[in-house]
PDB file of N, CA and C in Angstrom:
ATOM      1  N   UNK A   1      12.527  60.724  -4.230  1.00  0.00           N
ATOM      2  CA  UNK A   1      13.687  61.263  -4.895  1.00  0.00           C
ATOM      3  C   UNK A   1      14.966  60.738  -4.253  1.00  0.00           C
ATOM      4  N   UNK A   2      14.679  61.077  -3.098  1.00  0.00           N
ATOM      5  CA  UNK A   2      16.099  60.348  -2.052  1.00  0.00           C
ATOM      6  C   UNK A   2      16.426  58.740  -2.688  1.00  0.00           C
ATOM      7  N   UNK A   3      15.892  57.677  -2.629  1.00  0.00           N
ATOM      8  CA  UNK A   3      16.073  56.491  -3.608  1.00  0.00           C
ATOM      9  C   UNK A   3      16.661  56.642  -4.842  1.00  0.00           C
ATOM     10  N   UNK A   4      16.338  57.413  -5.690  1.00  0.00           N
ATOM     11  CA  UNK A   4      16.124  57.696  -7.346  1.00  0.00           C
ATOM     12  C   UNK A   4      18.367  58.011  -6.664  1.00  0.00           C
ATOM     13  N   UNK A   5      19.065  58.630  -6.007  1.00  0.00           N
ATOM     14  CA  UNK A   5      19.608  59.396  -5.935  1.00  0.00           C
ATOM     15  C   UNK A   5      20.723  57.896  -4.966  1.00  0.00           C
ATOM     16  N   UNK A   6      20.503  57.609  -4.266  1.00  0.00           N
ATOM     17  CA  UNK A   6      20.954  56.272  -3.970  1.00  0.00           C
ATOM     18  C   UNK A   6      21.351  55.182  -4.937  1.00  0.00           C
ATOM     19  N   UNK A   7      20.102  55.190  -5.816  1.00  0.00           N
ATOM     20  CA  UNK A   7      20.496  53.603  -6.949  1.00  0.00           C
ATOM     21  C   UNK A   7      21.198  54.593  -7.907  1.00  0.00           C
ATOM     22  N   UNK A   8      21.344  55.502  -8.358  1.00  0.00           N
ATOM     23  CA  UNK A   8      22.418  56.464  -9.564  1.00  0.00           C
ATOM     24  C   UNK A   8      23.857  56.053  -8.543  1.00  0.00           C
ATOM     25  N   UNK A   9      23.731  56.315  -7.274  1.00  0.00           N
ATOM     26  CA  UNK A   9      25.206  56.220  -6.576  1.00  0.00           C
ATOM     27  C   UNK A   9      26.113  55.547  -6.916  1.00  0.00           C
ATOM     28  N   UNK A  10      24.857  54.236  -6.420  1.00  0.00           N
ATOM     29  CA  UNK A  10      25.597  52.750  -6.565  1.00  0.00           C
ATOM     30  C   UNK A  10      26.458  52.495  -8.051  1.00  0.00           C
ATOM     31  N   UNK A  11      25.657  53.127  -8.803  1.00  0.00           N
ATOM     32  CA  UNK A  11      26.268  52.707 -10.262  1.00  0.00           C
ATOM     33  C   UNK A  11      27.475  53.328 -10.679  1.00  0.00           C
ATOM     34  N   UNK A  12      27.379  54.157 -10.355  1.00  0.00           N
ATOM     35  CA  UNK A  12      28.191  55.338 -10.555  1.00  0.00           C
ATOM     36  C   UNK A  12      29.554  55.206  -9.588  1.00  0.00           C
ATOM     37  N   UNK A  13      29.623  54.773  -8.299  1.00  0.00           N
ATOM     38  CA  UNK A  13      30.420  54.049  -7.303  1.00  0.00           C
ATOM     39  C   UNK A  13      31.603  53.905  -8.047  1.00  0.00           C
ATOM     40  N   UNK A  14      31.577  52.681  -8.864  1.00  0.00           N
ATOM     41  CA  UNK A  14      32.334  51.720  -9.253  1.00  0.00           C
ATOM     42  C   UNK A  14      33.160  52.664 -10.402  1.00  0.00           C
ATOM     43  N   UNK A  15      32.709  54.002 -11.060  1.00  0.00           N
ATOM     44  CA  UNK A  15      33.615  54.394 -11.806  1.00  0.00           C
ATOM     45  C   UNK A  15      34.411  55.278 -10.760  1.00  0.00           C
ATOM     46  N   UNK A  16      33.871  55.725  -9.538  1.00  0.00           N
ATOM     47  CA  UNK A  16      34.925  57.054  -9.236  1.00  0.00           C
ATOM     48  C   UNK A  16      35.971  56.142  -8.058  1.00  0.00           C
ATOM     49  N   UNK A  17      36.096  55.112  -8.122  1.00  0.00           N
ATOM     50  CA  UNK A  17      36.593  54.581  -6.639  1.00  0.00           C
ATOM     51  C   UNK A  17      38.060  53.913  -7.605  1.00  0.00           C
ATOM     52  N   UNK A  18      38.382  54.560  -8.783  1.00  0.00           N
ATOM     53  CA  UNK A  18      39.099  54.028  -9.502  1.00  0.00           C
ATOM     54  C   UNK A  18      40.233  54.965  -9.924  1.00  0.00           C
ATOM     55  N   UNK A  19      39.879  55.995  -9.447  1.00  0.00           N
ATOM     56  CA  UNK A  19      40.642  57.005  -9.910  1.00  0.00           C
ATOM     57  C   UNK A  19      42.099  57.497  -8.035  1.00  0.00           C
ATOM     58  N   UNK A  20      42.832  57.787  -8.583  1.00  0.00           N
ATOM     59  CA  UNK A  20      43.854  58.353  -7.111  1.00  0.00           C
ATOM     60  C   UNK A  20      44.154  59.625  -7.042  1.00  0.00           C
ATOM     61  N   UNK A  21      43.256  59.337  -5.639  1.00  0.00           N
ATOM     62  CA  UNK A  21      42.754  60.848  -5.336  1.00  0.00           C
ATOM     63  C   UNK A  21      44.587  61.707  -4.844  1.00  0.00           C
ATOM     64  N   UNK A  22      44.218  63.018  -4.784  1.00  0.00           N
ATOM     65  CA  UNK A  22      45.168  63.785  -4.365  1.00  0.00           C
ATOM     66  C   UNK A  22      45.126  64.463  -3.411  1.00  0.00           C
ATOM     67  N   UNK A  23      44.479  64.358  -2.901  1.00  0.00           N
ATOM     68  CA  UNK A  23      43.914  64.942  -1.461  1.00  0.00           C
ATOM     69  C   UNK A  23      43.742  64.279   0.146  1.00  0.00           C
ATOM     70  N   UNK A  24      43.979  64.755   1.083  1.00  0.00           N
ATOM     71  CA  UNK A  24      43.623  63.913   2.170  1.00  0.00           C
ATOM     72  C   UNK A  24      41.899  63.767   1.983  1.00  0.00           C
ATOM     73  N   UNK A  25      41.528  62.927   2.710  1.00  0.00           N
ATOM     74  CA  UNK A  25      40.002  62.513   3.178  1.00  0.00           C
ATOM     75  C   UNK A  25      39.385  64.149   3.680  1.00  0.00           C
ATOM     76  N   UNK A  26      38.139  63.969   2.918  1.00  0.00           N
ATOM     77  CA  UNK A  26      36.944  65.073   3.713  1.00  0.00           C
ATOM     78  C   UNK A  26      36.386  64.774   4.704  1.00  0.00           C
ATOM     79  N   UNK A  27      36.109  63.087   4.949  1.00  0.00           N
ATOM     80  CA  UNK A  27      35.107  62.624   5.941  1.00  0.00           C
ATOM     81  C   UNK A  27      33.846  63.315   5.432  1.00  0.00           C
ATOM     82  N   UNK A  28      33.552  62.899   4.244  1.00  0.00           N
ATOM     83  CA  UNK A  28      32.066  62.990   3.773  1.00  0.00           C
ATOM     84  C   UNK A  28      31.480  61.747   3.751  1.00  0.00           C
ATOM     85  N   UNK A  29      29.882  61.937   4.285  1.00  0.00           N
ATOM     86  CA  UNK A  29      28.896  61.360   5.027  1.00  0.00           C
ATOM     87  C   UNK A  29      28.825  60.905   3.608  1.00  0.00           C
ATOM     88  N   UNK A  30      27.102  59.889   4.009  1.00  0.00           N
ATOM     89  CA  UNK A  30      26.794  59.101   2.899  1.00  0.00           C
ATOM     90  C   UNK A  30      26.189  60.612   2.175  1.00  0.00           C
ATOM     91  N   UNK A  31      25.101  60.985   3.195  1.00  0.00           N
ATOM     92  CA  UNK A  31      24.066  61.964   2.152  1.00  0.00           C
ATOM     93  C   UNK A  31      25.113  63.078   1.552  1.00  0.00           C
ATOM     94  N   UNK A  32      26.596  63.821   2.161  1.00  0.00           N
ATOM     95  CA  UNK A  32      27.408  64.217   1.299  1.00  0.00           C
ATOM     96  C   UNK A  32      27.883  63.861   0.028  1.00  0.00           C
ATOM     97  N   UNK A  33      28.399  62.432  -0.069  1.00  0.00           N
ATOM     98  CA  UNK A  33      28.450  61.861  -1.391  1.00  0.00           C
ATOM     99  C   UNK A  33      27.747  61.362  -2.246  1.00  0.00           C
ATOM    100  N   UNK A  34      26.241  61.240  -1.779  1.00  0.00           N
ATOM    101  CA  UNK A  34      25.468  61.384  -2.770  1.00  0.00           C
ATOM    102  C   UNK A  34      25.041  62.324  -3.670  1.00  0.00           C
ATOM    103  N   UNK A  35      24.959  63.516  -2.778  1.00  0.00           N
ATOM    104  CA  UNK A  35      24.217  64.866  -2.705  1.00  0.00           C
ATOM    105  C   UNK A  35      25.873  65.515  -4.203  1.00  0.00           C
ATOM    106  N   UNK A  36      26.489  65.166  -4.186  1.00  0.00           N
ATOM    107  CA  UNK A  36      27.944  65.333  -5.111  1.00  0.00           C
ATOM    108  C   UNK A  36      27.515  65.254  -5.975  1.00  0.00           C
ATOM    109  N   UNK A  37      26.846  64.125  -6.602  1.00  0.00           N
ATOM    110  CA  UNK A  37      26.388  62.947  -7.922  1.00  0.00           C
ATOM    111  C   UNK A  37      25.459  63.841  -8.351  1.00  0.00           C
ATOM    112  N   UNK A  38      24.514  63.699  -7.302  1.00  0.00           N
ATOM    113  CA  UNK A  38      22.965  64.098  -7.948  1.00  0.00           C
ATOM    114  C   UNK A  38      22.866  64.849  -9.128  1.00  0.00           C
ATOM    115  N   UNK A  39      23.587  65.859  -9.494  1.00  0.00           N
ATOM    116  CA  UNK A  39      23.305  66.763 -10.458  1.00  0.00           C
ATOM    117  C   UNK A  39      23.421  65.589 -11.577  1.00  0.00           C
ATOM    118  N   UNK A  40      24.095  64.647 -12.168  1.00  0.00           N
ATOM    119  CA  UNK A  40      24.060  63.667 -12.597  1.00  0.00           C
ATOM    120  C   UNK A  40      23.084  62.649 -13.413  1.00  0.00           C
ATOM    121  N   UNK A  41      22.212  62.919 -12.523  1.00  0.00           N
ATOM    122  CA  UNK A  41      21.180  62.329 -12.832  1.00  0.00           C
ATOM    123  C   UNK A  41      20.738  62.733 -14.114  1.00  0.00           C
ATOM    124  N   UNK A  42      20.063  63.831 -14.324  1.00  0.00           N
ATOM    125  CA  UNK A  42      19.616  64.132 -15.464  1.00  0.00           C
ATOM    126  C   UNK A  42      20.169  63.720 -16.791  1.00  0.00           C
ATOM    127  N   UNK A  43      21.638  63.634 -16.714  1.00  0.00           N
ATOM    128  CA  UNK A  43      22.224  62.921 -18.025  1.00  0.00           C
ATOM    129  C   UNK A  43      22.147  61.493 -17.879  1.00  0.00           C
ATOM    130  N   UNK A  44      22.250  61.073 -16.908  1.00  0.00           N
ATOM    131  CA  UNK A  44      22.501  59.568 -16.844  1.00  0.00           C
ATOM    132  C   UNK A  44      20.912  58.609 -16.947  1.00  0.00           C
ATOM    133  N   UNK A  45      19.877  59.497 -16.759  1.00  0.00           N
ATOM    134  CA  UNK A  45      18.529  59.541 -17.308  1.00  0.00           C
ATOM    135  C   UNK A  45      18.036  59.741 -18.815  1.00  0.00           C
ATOM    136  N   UNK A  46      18.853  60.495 -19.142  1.00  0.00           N
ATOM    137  CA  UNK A  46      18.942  61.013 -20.237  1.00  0.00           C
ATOM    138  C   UNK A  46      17.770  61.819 -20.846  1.00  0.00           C
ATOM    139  N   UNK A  47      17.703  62.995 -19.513  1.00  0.00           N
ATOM    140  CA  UNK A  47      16.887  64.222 -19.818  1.00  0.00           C
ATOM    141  C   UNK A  47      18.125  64.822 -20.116  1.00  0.00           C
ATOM    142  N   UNK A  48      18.760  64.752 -20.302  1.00  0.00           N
ATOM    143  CA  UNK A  48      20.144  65.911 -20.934  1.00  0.00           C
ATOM    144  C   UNK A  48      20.630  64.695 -22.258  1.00  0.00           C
ATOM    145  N   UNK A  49      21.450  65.649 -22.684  1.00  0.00           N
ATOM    146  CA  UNK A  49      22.200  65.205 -23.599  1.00  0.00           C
ATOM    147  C   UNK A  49      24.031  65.237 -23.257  1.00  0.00           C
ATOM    148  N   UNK A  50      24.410  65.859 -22.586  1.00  0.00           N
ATOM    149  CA  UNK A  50      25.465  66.172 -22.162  1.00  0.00           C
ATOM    150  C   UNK A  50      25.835  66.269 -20.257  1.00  0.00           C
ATOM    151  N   UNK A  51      26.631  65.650 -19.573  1.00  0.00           N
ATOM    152  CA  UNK A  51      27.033  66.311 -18.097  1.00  0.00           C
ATOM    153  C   UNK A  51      26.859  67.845 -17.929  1.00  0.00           C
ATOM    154  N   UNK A  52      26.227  68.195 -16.766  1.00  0.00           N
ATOM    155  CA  UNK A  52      26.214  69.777 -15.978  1.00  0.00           C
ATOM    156  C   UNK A  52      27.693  69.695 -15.385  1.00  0.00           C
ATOM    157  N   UNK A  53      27.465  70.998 -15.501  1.00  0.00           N
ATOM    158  CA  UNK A  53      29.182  71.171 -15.137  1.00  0.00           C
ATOM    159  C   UNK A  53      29.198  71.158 -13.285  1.00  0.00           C
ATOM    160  N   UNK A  54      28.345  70.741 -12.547  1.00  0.00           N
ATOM    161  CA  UNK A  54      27.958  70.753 -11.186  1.00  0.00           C
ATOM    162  C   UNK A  54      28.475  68.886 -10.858  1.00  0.00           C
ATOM    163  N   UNK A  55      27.651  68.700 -12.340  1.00  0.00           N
ATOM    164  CA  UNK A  55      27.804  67.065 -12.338  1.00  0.00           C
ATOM    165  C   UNK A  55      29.197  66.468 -11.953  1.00  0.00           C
ATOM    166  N   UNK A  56      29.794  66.935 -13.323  1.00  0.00           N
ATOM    167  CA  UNK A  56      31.617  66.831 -13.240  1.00  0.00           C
ATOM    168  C   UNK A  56      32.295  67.233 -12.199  1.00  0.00           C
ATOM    169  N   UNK A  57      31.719  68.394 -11.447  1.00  0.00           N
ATOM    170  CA  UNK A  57      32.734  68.524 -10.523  1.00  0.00           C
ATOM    171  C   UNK A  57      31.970  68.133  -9.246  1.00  0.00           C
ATOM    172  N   UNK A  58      30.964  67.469  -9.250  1.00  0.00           N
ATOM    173  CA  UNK A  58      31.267  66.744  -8.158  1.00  0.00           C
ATOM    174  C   UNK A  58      31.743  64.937  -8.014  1.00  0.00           C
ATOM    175  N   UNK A  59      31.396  64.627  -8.952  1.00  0.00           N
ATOM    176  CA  UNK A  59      32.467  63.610  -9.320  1.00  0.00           C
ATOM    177  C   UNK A  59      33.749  63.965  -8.889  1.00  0.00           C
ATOM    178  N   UNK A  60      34.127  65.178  -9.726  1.00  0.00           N
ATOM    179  CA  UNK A  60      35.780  64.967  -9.309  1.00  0.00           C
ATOM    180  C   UNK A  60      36.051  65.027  -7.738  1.00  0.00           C
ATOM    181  N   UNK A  61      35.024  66.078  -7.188  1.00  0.00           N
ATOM    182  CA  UNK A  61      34.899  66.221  -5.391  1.00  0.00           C
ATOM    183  C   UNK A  61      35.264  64.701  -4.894  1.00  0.00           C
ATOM    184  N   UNK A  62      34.260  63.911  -5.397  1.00  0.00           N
ATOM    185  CA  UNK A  62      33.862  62.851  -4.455  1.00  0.00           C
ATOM    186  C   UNK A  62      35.168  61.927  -4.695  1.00  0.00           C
ATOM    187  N   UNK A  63      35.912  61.955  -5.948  1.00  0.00           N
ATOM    188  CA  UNK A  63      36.813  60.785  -6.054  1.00  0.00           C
ATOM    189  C   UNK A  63      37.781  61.548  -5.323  1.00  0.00           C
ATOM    190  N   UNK A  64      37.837  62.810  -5.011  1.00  0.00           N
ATOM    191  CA  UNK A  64      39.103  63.362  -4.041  1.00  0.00           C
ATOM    192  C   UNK A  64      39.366  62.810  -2.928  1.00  0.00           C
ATOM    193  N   UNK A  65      37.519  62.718  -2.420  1.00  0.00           N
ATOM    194  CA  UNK A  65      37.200  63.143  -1.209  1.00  0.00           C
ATOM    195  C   UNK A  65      37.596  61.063  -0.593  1.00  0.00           C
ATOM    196  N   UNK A  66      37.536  60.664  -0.904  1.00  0.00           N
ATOM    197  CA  UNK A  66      38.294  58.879  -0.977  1.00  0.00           C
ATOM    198  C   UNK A  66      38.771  58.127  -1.456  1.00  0.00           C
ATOM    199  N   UNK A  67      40.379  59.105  -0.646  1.00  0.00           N
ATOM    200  CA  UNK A  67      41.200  57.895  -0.915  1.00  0.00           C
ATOM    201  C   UNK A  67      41.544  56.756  -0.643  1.00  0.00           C
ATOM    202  N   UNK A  68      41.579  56.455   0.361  1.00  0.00           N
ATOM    203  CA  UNK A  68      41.713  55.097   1.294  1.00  0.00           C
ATOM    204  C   UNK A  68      40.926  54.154   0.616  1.00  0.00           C
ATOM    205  N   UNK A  69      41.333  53.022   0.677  1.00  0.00           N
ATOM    206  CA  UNK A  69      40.370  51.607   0.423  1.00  0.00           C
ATOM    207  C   UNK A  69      39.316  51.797   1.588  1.00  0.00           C
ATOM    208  N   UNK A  70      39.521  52.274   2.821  1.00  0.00           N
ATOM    209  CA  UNK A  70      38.282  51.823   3.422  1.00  0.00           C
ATOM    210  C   UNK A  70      37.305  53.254   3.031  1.00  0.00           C
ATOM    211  N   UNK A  71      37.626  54.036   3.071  1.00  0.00           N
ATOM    212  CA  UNK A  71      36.446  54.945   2.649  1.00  0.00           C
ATOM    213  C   UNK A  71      35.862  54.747   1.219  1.00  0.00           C
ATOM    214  N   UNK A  72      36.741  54.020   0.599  1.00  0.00           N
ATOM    215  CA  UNK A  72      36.137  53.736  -1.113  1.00  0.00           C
ATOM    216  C   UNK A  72      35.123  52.544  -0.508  1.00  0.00           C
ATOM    217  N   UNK A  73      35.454  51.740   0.160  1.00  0.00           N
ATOM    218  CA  UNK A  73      34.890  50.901   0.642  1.00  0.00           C
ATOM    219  C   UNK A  73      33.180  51.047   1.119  1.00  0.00           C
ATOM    220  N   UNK A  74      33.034  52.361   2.388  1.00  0.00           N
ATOM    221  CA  UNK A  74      31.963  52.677   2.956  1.00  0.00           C
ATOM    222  C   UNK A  74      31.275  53.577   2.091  1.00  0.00           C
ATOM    223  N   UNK A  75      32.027  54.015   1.010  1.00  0.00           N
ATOM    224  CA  UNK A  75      31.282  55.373  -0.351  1.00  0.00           C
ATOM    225  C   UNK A  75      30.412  53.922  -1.189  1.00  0.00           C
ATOM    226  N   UNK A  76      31.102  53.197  -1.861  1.00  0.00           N
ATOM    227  CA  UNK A  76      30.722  52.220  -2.412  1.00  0.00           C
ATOM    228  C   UNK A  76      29.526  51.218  -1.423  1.00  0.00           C
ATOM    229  N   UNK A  77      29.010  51.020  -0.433  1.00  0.00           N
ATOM    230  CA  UNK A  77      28.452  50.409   0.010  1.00  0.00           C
ATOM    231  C   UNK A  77      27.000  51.046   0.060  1.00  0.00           C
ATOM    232  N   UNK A  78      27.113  52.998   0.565  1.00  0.00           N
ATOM    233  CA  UNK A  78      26.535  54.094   0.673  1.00  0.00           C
ATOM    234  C   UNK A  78      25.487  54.099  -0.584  1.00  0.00           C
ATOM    235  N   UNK A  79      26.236  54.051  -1.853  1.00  0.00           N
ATOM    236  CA  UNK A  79      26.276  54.566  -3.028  1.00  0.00           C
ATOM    237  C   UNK A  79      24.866  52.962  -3.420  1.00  0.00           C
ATOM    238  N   UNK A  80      25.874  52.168  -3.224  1.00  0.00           N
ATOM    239  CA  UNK A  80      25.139  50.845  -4.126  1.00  0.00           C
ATOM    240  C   UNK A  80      23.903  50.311  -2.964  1.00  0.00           C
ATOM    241  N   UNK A  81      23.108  50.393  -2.077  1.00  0.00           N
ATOM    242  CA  UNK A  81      22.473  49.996  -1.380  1.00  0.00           C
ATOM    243  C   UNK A  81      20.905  50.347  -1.736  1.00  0.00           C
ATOM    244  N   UNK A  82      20.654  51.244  -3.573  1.00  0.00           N
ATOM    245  CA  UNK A  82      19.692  51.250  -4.056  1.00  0.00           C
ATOM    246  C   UNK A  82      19.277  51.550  -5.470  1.00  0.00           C
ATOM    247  N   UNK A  83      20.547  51.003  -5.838  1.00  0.00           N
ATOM    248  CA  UNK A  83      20.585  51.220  -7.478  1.00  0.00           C
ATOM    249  C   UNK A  83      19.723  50.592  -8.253  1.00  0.00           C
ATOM    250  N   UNK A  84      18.724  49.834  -8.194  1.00  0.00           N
ATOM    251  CA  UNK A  84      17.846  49.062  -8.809  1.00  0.00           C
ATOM    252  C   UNK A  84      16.795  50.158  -8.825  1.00  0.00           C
ATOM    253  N   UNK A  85      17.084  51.507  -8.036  1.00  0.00           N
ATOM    254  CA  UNK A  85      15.175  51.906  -7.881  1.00  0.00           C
ATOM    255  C   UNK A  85      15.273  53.411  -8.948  1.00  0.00           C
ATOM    256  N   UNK A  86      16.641  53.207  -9.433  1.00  0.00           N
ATOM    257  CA  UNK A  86      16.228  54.467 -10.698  1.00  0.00           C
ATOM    258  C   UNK A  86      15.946  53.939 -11.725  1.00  0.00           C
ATOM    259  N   UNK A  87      14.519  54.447 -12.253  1.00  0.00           N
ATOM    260  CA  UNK A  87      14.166  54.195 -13.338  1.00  0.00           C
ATOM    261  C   UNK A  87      15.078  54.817 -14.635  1.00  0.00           C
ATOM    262  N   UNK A  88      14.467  53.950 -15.930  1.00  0.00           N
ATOM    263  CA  UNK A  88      15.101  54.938 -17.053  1.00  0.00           C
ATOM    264  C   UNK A  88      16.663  55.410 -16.478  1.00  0.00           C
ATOM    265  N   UNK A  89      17.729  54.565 -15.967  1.00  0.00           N
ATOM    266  CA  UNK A  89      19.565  54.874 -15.997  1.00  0.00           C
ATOM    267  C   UNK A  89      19.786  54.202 -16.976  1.00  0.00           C
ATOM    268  N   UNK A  90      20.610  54.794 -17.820  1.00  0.00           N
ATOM    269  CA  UNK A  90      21.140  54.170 -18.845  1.00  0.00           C
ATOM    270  C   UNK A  90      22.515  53.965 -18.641  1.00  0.00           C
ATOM    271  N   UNK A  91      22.573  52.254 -18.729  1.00  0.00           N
ATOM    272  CA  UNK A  91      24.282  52.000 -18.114  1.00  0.00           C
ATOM    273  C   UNK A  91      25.157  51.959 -19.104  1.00  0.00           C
ATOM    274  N   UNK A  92      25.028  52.426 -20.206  1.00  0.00           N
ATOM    275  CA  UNK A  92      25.750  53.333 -21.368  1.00  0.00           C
ATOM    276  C   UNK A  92      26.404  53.955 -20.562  1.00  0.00           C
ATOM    277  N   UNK A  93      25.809  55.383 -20.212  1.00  0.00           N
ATOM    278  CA  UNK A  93      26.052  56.930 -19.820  1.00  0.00           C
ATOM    279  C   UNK A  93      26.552  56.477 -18.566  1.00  0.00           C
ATOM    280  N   UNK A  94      26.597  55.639 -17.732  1.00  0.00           N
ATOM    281  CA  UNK A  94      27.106  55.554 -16.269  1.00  0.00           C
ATOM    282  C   UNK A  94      28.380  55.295 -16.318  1.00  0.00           C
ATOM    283  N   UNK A  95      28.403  54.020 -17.407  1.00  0.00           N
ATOM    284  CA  UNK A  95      29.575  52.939 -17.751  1.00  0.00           C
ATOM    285  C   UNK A  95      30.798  54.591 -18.154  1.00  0.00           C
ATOM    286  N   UNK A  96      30.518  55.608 -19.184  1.00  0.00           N
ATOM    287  CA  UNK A  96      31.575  56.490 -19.252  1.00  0.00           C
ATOM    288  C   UNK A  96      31.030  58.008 -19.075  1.00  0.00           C
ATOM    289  N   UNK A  97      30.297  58.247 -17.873  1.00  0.00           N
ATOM    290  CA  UNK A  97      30.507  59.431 -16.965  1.00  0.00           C
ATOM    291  C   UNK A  97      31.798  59.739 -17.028  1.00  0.00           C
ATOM    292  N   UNK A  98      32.524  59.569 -16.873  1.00  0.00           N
ATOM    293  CA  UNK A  98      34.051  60.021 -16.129  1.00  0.00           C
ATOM    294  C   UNK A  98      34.423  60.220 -17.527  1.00  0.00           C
ATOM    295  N   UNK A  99      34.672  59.393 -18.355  1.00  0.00           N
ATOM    296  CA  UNK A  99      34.827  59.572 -20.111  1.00  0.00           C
ATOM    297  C   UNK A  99      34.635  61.316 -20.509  1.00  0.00           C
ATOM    298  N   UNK A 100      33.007  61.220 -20.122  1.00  0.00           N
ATOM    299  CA  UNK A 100      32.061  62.434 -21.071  1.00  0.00           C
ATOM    300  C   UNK A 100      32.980  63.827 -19.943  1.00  0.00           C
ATOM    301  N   UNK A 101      33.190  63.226 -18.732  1.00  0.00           N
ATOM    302  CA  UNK A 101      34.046  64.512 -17.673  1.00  0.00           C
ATOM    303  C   UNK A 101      35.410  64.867 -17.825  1.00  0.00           C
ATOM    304  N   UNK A 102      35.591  64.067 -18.859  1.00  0.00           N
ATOM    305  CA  UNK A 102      37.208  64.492 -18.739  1.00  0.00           C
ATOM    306  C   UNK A 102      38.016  63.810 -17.567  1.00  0.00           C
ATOM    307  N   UNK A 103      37.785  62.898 -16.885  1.00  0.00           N
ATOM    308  CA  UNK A 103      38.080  61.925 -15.564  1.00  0.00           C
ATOM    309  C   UNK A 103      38.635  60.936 -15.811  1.00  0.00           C
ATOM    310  N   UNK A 104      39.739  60.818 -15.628  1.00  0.00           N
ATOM    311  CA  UNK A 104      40.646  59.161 -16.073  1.00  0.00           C
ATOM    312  C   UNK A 104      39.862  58.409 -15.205  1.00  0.00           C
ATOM    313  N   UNK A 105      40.081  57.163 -15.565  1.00  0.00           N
ATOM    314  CA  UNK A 105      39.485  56.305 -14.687  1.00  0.00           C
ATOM    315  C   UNK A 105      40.001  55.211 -15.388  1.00  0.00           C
ATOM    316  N   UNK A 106      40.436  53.846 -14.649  1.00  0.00           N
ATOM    317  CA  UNK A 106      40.876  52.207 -14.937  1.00  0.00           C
ATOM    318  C   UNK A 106      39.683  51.119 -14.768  1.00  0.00           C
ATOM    319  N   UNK A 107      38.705  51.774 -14.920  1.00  0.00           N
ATOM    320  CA  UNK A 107      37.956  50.769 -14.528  1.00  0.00           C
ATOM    321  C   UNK A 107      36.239  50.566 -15.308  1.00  0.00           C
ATOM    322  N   UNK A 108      35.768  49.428 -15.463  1.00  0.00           N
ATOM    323  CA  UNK A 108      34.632  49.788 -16.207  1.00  0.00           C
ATOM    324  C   UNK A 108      33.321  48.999 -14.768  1.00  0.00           C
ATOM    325  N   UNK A 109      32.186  49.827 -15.253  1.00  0.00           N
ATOM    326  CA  UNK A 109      31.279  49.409 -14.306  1.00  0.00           C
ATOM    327  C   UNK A 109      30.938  48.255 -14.206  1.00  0.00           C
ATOM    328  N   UNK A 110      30.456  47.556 -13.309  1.00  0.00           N
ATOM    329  CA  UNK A 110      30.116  46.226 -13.223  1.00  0.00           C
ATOM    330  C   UNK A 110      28.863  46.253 -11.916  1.00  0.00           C
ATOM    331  N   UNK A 111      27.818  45.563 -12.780  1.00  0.00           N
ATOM    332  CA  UNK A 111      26.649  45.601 -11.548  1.00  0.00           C
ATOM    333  C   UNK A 111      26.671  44.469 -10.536  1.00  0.00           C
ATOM    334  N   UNK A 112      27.868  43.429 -10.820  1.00  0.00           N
ATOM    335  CA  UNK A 112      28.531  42.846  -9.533  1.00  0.00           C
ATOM    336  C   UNK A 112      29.420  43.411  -8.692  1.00  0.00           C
ATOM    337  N   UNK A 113      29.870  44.543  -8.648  1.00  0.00           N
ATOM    338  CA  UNK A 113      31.017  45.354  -8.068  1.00  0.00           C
ATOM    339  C   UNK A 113      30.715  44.458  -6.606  1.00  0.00           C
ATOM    340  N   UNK A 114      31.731  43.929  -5.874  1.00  0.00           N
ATOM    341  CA  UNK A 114      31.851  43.544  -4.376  1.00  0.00           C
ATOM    342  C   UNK A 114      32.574  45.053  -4.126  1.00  0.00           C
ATOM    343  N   UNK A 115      32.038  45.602  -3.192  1.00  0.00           N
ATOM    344  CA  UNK A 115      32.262  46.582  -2.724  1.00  0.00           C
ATOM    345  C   UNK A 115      33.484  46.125  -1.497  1.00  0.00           C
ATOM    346  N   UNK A 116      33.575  45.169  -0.969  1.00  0.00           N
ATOM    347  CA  UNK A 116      34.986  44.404  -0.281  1.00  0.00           C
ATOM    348  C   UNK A 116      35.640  44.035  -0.755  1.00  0.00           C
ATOM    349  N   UNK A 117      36.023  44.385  -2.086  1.00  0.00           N
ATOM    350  CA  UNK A 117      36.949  43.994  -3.275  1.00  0.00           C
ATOM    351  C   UNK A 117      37.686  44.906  -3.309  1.00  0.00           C
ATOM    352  N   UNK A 118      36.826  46.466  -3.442  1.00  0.00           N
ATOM    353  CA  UNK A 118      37.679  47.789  -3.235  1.00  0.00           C
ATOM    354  C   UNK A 118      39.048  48.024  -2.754  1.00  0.00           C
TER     355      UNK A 118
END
């Protein structure tokens, strides 16, 4: 499960590292900002039909929680280091997560994201 929850990260990365946060830094760990997402999964699998409202707000948590380029930097590295191992993600539903949340965002996913681009 821990994997399944890693490769959703990675994908998912590239939409929240786009948004400006309003908050100082949490200093959340990797397994913190994963553990944000997870609820996620299920739509982005598409055993749901719609985002959990756990989903959305931890999205919004996590894009708070880094602002800095370098923490977008180490979230994005965290996040993408196993995105190949969820089965059944549909990069539809990843590509506008933030869309279906009500989450501005400038940016569209890309499964080249250089995470030193951030």
């Amino acid at each position: 499960m821990k994997s399944v929850f890693v490769s959703f990260f990675t994908l998912l990365v590239v939409l929240v590292f786009t948004v400006a946060a309003k908050e100082a830094s949490k200093g959340l760990t990797c397994d913190q900002e994963k553990s944000l997402v997870a609820p996620c999964l299920d739509f982005l699998t598409k055993k749901t039909d719609t985002p959990s409202t756990p989903c959305c707000q931890g999205l919004t948590k996590l894009i708070e929680s880094t602002p800095t380029k370098e923490e977008k930097k180490a979230a994005c590295k965290c996040l993408k280091e196993g995105a190949s191992q969820v089965p059944n993600l549909d990069k539809d539903r990843v590509n506008n997560l933030c869309k279906t949340c009500k989450i501005s965002v400038h940016f569209l996913f890309s499964k080249d994201l250089e995470c030193e681009k951030l």
